[in-house]
Protein backbone atom coordinates (compact mmCIF):
# COMPACT_ATOMS: atom_id res chain seq x y z
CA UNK A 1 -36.55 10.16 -16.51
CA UNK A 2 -37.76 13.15 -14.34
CA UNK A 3 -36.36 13.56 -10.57
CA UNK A 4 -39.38 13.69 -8.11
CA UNK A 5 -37.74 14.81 -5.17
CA UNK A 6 -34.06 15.18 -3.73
CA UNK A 7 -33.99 15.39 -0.03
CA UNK A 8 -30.19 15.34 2.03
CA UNK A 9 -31.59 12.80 4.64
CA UNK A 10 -28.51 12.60 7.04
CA UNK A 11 -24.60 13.81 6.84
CA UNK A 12 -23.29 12.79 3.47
CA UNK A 13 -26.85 11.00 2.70
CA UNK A 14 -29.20 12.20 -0.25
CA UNK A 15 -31.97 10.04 -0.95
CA UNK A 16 -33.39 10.81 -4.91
CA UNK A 17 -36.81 9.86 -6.10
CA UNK A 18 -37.01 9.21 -9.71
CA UNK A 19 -39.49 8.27 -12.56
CA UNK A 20 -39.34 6.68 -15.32
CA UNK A 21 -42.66 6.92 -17.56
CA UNK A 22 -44.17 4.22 -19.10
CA UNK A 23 -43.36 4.89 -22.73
CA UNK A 24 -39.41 4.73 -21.64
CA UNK A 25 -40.33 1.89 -19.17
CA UNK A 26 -42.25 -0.17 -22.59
CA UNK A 27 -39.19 0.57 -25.05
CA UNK A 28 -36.77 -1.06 -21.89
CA UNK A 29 -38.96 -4.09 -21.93
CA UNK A 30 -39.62 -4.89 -24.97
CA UNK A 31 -35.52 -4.87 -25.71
CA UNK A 32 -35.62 -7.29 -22.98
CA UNK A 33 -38.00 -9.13 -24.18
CA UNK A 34 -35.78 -9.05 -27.76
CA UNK A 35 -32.62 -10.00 -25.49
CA UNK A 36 -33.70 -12.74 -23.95
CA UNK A 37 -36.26 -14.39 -26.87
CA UNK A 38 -34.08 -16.62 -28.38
CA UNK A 39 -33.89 -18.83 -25.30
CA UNK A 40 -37.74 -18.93 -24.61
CA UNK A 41 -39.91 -22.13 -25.49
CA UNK A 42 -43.57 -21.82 -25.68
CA UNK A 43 -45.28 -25.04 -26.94
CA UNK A 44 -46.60 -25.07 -30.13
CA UNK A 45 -43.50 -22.44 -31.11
CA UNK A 46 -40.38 -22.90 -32.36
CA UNK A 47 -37.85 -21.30 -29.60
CA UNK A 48 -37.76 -17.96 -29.89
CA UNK A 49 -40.88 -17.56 -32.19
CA UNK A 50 -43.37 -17.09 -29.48
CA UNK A 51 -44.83 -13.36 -29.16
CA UNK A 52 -44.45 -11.59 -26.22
CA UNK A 53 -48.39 -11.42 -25.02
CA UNK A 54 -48.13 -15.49 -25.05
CA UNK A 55 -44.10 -15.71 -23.21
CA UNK A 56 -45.94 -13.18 -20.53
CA UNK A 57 -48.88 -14.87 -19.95
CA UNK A 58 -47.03 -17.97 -19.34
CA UNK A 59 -44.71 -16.62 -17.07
CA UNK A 60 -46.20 -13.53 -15.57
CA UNK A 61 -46.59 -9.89 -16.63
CA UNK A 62 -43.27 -8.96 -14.82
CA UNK A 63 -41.15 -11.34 -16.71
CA UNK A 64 -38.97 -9.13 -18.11
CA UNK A 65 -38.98 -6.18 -15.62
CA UNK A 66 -36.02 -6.71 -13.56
CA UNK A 67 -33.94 -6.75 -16.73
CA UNK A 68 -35.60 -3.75 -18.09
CA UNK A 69 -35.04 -2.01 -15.56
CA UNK A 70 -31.13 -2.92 -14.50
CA UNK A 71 -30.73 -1.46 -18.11
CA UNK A 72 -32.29 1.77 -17.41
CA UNK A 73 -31.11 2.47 -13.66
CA UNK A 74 -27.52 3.06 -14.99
CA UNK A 75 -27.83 5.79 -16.73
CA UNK A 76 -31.40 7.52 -15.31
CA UNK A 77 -29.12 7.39 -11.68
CA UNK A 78 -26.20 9.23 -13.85
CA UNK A 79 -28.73 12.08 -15.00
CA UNK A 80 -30.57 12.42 -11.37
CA UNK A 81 -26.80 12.81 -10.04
CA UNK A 82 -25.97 15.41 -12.38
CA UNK A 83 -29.10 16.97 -12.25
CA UNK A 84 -28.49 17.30 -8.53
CA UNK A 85 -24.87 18.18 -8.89
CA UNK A 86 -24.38 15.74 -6.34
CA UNK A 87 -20.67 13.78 -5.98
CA UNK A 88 -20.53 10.62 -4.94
CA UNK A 89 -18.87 8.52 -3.05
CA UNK A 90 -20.07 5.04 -3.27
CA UNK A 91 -22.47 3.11 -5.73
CA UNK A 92 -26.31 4.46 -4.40
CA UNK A 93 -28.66 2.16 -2.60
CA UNK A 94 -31.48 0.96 -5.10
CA UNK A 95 -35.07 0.60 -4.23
CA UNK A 96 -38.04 -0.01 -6.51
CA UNK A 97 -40.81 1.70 -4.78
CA UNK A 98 -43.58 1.04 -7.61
CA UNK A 99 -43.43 -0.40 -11.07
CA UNK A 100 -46.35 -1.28 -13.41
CA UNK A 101 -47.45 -0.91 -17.58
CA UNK A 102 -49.40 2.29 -17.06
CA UNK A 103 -47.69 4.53 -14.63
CA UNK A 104 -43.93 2.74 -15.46
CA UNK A 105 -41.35 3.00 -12.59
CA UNK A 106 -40.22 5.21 -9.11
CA UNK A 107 -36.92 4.76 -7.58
CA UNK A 108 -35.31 5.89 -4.42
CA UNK A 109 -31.86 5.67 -4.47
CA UNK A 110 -29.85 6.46 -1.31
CA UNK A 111 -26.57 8.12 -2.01
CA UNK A 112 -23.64 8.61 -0.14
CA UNK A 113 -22.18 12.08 -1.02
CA UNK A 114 -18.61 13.10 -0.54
CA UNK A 115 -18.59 15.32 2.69
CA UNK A 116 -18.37 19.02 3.04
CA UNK A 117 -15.01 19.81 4.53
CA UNK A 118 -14.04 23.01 6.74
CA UNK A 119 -10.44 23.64 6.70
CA UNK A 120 -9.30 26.55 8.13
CA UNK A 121 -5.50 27.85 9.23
CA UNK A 122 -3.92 25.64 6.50
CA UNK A 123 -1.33 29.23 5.97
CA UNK A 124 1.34 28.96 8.71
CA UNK A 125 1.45 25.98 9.69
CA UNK A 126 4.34 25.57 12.29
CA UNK A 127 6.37 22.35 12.35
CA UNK A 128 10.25 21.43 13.09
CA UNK A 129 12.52 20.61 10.69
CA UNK A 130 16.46 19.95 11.67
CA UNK A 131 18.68 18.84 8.93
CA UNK A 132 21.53 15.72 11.00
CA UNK A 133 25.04 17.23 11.21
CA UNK A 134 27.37 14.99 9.43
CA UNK A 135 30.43 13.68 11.61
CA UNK A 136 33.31 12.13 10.63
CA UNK A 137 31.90 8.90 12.46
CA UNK A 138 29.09 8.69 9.69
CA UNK A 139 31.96 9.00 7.20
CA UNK A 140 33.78 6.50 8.44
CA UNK A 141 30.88 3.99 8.69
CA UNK A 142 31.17 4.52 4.57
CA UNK A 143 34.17 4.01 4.70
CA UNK A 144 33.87 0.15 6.49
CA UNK A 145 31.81 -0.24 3.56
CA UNK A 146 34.39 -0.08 0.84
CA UNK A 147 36.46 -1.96 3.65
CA UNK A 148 34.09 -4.90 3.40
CA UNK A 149 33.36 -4.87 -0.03
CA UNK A 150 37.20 -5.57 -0.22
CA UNK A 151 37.96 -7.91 2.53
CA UNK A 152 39.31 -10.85 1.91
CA UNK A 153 38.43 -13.99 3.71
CA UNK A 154 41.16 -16.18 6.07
CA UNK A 155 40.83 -20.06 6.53
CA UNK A 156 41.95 -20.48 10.23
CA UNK A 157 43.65 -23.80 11.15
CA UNK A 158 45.48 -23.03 14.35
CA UNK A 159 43.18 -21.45 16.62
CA UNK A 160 39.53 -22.12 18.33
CA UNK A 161 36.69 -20.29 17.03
CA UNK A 162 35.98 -16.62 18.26
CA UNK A 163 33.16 -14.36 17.67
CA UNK A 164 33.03 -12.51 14.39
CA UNK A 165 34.21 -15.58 12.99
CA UNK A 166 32.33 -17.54 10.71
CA UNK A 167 32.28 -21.42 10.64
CA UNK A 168 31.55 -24.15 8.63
CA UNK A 169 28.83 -26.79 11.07
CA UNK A 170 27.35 -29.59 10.65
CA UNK A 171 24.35 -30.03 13.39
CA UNK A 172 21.62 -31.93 14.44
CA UNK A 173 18.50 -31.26 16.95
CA UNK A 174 17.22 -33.20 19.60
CA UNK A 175 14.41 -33.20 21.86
CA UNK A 176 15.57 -35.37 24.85
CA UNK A 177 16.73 -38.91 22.48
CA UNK A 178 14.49 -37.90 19.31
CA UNK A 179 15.52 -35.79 16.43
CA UNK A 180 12.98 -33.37 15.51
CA UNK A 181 12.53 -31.88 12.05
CA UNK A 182 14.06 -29.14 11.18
CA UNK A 183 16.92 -29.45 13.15
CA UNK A 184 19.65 -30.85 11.00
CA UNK A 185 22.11 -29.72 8.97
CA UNK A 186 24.83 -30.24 6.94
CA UNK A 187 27.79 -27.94 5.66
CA UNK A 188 26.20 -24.75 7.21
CA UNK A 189 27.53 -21.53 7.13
CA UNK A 190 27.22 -19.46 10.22
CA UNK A 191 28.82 -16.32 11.43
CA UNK A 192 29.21 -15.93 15.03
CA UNK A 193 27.29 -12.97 16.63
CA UNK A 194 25.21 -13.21 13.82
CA UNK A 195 21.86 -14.07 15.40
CA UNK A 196 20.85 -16.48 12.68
CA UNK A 197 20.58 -18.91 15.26
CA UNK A 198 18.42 -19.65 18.33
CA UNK A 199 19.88 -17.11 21.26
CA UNK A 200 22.89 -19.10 23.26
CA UNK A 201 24.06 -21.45 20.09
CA UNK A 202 26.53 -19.49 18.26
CA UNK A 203 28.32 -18.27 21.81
CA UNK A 204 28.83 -22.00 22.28
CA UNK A 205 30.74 -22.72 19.06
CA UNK A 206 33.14 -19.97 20.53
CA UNK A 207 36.36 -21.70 22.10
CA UNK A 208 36.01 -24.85 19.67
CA UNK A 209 38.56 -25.81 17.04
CA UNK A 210 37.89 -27.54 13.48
CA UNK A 211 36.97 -31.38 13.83
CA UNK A 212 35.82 -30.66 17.60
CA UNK A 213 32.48 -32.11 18.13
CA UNK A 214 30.45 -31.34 21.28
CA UNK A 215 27.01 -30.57 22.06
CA UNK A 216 24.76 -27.24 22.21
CA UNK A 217 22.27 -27.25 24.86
CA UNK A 218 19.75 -23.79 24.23
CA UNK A 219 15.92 -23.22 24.96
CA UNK A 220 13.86 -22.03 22.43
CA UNK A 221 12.28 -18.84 23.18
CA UNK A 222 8.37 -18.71 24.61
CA UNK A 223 7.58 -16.42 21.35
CA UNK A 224 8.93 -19.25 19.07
CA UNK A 225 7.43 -18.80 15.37
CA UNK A 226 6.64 -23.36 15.68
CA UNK A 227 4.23 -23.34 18.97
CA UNK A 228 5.78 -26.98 19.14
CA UNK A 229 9.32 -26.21 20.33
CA UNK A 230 8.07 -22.53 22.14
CA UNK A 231 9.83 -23.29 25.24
CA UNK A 232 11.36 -26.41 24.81
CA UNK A 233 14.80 -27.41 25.43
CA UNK A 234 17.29 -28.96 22.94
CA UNK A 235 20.20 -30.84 22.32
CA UNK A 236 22.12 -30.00 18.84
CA UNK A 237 25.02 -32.53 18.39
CA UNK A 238 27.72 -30.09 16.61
CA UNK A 239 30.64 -30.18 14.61
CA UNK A 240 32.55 -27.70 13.76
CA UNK A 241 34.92 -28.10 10.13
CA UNK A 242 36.14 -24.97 9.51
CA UNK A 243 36.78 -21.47 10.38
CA UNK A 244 37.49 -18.50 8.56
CA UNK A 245 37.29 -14.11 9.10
CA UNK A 246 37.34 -11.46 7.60
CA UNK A 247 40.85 -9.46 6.74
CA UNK A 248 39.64 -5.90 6.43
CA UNK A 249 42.17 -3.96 3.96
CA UNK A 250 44.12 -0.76 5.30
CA UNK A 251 42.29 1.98 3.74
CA UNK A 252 44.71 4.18 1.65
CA UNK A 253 45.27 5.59 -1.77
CA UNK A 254 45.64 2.24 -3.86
CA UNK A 255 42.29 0.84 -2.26
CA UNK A 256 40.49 3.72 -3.42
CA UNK A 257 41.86 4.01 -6.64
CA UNK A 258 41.09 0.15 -7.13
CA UNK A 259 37.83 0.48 -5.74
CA UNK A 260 35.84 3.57 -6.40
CA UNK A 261 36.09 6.79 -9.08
CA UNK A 262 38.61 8.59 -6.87
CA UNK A 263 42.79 8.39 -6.36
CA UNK A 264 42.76 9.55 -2.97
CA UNK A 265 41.29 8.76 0.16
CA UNK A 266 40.80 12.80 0.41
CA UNK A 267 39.03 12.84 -2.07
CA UNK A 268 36.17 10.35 -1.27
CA UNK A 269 35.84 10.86 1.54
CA UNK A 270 34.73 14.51 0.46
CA UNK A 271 32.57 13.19 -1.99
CA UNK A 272 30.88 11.00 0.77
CA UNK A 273 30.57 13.97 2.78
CA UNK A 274 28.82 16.05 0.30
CA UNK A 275 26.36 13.22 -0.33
CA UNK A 276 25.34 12.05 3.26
CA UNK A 277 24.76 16.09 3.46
CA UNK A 278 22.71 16.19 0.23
CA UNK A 279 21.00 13.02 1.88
CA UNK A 280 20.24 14.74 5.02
CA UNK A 281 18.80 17.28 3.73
CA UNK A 282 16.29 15.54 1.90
CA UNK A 283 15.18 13.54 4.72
CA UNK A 284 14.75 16.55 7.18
CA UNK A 285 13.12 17.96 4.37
CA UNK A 286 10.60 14.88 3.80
CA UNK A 287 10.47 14.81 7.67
CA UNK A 288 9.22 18.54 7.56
CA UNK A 289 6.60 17.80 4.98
CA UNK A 290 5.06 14.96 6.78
CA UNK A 291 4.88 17.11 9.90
CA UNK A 292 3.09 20.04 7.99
CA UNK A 293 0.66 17.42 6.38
CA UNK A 294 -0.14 15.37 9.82
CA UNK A 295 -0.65 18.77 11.16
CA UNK A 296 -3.37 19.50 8.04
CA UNK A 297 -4.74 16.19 8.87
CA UNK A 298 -4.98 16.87 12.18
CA UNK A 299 -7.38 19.95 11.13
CA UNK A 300 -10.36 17.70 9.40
CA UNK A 301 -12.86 17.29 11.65
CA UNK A 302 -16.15 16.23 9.85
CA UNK A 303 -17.43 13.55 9.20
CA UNK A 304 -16.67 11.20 6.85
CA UNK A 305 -18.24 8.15 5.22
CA UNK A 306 -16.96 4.93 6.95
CA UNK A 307 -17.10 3.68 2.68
CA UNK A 308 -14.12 6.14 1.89
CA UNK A 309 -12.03 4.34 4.58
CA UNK A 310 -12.88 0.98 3.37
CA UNK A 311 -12.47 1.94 -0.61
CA UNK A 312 -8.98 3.23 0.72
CA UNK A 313 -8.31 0.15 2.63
CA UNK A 314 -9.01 -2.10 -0.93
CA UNK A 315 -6.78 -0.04 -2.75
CA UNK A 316 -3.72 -0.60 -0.31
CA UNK A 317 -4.16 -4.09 -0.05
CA UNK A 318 -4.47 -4.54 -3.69
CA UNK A 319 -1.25 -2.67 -3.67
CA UNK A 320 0.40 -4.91 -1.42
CA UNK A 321 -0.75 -8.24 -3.12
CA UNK A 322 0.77 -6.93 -6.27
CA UNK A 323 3.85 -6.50 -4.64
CA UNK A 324 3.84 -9.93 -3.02
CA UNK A 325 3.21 -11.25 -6.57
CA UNK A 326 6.48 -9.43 -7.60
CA UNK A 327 8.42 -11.82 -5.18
CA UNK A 328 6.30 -14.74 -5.86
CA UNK A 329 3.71 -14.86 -3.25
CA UNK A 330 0.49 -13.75 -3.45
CA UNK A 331 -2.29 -12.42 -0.40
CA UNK A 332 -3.67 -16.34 0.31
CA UNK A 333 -0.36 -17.16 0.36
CA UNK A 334 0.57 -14.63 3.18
CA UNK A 335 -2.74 -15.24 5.02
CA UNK A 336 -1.36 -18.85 5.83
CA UNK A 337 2.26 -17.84 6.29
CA UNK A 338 1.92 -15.50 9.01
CA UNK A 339 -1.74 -16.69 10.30
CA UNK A 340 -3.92 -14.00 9.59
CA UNK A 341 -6.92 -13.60 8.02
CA UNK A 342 -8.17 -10.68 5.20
CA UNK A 343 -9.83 -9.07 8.70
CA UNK A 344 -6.71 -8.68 10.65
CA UNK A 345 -5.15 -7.49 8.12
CA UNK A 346 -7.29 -4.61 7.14
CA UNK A 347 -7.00 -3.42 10.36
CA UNK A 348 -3.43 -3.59 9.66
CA UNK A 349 -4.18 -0.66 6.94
CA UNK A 350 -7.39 1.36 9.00
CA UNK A 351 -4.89 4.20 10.81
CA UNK A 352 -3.53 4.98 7.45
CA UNK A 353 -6.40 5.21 5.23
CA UNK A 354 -8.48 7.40 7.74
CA UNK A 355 -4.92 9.94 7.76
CA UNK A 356 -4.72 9.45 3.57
CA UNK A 357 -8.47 10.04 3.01
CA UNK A 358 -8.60 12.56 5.51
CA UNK A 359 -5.21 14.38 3.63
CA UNK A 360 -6.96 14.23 0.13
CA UNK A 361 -10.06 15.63 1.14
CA UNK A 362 -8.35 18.73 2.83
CA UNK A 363 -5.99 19.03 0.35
CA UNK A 364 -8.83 18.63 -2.52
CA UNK A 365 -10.88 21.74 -0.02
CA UNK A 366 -7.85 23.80 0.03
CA UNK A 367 -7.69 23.58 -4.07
CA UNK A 368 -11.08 24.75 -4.25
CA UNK A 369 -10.41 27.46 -1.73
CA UNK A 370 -7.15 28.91 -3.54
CA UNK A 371 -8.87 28.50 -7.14
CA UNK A 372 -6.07 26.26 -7.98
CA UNK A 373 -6.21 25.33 -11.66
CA UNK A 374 -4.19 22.93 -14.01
CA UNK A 375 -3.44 24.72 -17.61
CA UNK A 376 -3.90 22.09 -20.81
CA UNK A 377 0.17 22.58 -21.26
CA UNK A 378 0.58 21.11 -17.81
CA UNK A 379 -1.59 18.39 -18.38
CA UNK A 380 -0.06 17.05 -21.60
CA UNK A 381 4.05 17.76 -20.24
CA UNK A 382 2.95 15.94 -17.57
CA UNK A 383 1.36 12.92 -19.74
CA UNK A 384 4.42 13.21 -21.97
CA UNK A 385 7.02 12.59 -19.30
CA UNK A 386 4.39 9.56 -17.99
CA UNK A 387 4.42 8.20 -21.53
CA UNK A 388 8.22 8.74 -22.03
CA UNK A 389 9.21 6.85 -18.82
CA UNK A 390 6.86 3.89 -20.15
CA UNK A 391 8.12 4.12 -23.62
CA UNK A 392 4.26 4.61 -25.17
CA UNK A 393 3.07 7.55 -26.75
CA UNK A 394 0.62 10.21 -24.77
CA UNK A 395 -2.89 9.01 -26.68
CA UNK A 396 -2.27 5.90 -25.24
CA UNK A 397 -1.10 7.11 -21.99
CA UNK A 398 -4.18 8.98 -21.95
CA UNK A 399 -6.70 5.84 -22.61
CA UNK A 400 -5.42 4.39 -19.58
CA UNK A 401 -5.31 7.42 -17.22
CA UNK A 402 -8.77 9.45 -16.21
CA UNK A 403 -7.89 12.98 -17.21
CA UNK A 404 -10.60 14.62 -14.50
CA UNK A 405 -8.61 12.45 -12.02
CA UNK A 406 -5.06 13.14 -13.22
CA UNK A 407 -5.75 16.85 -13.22
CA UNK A 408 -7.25 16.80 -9.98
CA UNK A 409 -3.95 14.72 -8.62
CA UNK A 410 -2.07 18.31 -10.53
CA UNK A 411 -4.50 20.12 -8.16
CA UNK A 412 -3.67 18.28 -5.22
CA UNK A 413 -0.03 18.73 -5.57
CA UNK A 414 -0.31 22.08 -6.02
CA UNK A 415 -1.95 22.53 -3.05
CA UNK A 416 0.66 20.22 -1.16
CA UNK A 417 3.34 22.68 -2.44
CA UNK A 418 1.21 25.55 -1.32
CA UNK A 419 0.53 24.59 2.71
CA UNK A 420 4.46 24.12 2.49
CA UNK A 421 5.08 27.36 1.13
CA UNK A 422 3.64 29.24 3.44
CA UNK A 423 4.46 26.45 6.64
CA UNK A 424 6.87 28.15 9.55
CA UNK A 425 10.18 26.41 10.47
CA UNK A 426 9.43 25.79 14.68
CA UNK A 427 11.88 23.90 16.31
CA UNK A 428 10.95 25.38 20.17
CA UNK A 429 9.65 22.31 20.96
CA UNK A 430 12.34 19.83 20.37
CA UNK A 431 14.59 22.55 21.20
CA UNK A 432 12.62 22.59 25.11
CA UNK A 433 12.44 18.64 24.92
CA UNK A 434 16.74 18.65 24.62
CA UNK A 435 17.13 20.91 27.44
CA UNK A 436 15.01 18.70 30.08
């Protein structure tokens, strides 16, 4: 191989020119010609006897030059790109500008490079970051908790139905004098103020007593998920059969000691207390760090190839298929559920693959910038505790995981802990917004 010429034709574009001679370019063809012989038929041969001369003469000279040379633009691209010192980005463009016996082979390949980012002011960094007081309101919401975990539930037999309540219907839909589908049931659950149901139908089962039956006359709304009954109005014939609430228990010393690791009511609730605190700090202090980072992202302004986005975009949705599969569904399946198509929902994805590319590549700068580097120890603690968590040992961890882009994740992280290091604490501005 020998690289003719490497000229940067546009941002991020560097078209290569490279040979191939025509000793290299033989050797290529000839294995071809060994790879594919056994399937060739020349009369008066046995298959796969014929010579080479004959197969080409009988087919054309070229006969086994596309498969030469898909075996040799692997790794002759490889050596032009590290020749070049050039990083890539997406698979180059191939072109065969000239092939024959005595002169072998020229290539241009068109490569997308990775793009040159400026990022400057990444120190100081100003963002707000207020940690939620805890009130005795949010303890007591934990407290309805344990309340409800404990309640016990009361069958109702001289009273109508209220809200809150939940009843025991059986129902059935109607669209003028004919049922529709869908709309029956038998035995159903359904607590009042719930929502389950279409809005109107559960504050008409309010004021009626077991064995009452009556009707339900609601609309469905315009934004109905069954275009059929958007709008419509319908009839559900409805009988209620029984009623039942809640009974909350009176939350004292017994209840806690029955219920949770405590014996007094003091005492949990000062263990909630120190929780919901240890909670809020976290999030103010995730909060902060996604205010710092939107701020870095905020800072990229080159260019970037559109193929980074897309890459990105493949990678989330893969993600989110494989989560679907975890519950049973799978992407097709989700396409036809919700009516959209693999389009529509890669837009769905576009906003935050432009921010996460646009993060890694400023992050990946500031690395370079601060000389950030990833010692052998931290690379193989870091394996171990990957390898411990999956219960396999590191050389196995490290056959599934690319080390150059494991330690460049180390780099990354580093750098993430760096911008917030050296990030100011400004609250002025939500500080102005609370006093307008």
């Amino acid at each position: 191989m020998s690289l003719k010429s490497s000229n940067k034709t546009d941002v991020n574009t560097t078209e290569l020119v490279i040979t191939i001679d025509a000793d290299t370019f033989e050797a290529a063809v000839e294995k071809e010609f060994q790879r594919q012989k056994k399937n060739i038929q020349i009369k008066g041969f046995r298959r796969g006897k014929a010579p080479r001369k004959l197969v080409e003469k009988e087919y054309g000279e070229g006969a086994f030059y596309e498969g030469a040379i898909n075996a040799l633009i692997g790794p002759e691209i490889d050596a032009a790109v590290k020749e070049t010192n050039l990083e890539l980005v997406d698979r180059p463009n191939i072109e065969v500008t000239s092939i024959d016996k005595e002169n072998g082979v020229e290539l241009k390949a068109v490569c997308v490079t990775k793009p040159e980012i400026e990022i400057a002011d990444y120190k100081g960094i100003k963002a707000p970051k207020s940690v939620k007081e805890i009130t005795d309101e949010d303890i007591e919401k934990q407290i309805e908790i344990i309340r409800k975990k404990n309640a016990r539930i009361v069958s109702v037999e001289d009273r109508a139905a209220q809200m809150d309540d939940e009843v025991v219907i059986d129902f059935e839909g109607f669209f003028g004098d004919e049922a529709f589908e869908g709309g029956k049931g038998e035995d159903h659950p359904l607590k009042l103020g719930s929502g389950q149901f279409i809005p109107g139908f559960e504050d008409q089962i309010v004021g009626h007593s077991i064995g009452d039956e009556f009707d339900v006359v609601v609309t469905f709304p315009e934004d109905y998920h069954m275009a059929d009954y958007a709008g419509k109005e319908a009839t559900f014939k409805t009988k209620v059969k029984a009623i039942s609430y809640e009974e909350l228990p009176e939350i004292n010393d017994d209840l806690i000691k029955d219920a949770t690791e405590f014996d007094t009511v003091d005492e949990y609730k000062a263990d909630i207390k120190t929780k919901l605190e240890e909670a809020a700090k976290d999030q103010a202090e995730s909060a902060y760090e996604t205010a710092i980072l939107n701020a870095l992202i905020e800072k990229v302004d080159a260019p970037i190839p559109n193929c980074m986005f897309e890459q990105r975009i493949d990678t989330l949705i893969r993600s989110f298929d494989q989560q679907l599969q975890q519950q049973g569904m799978n992407l097709k399946m989700y396409c036809q559920y919700t009516g959209m198509d693999e389009d529509a929902i890669r837009d769905t994805y576009r906003d935050r693959a432009v921010s996460e590319v646009k993060l890694r590549l400023a992050l990946e700068k500031i690395a370079d910038l601060e000389n950030i580097e990833i010692s052998e120890e931290e690379i193989n603690n870091g394996l171990s505790e990957i390898a411990a968590a999956n219960k396999m040992d590191v050389e196995t961890i490290k056959r599934f995981i690319p080390l150059d882009e494991y330690t460049m994740d180390m780099r990354v992280q580093k750098a993430v802990d760096l911008v917030k290091e050296n990030a100011v604490v400004d609250n002025s501005a939500a500080e102005e917004k609370s006093v307008e």
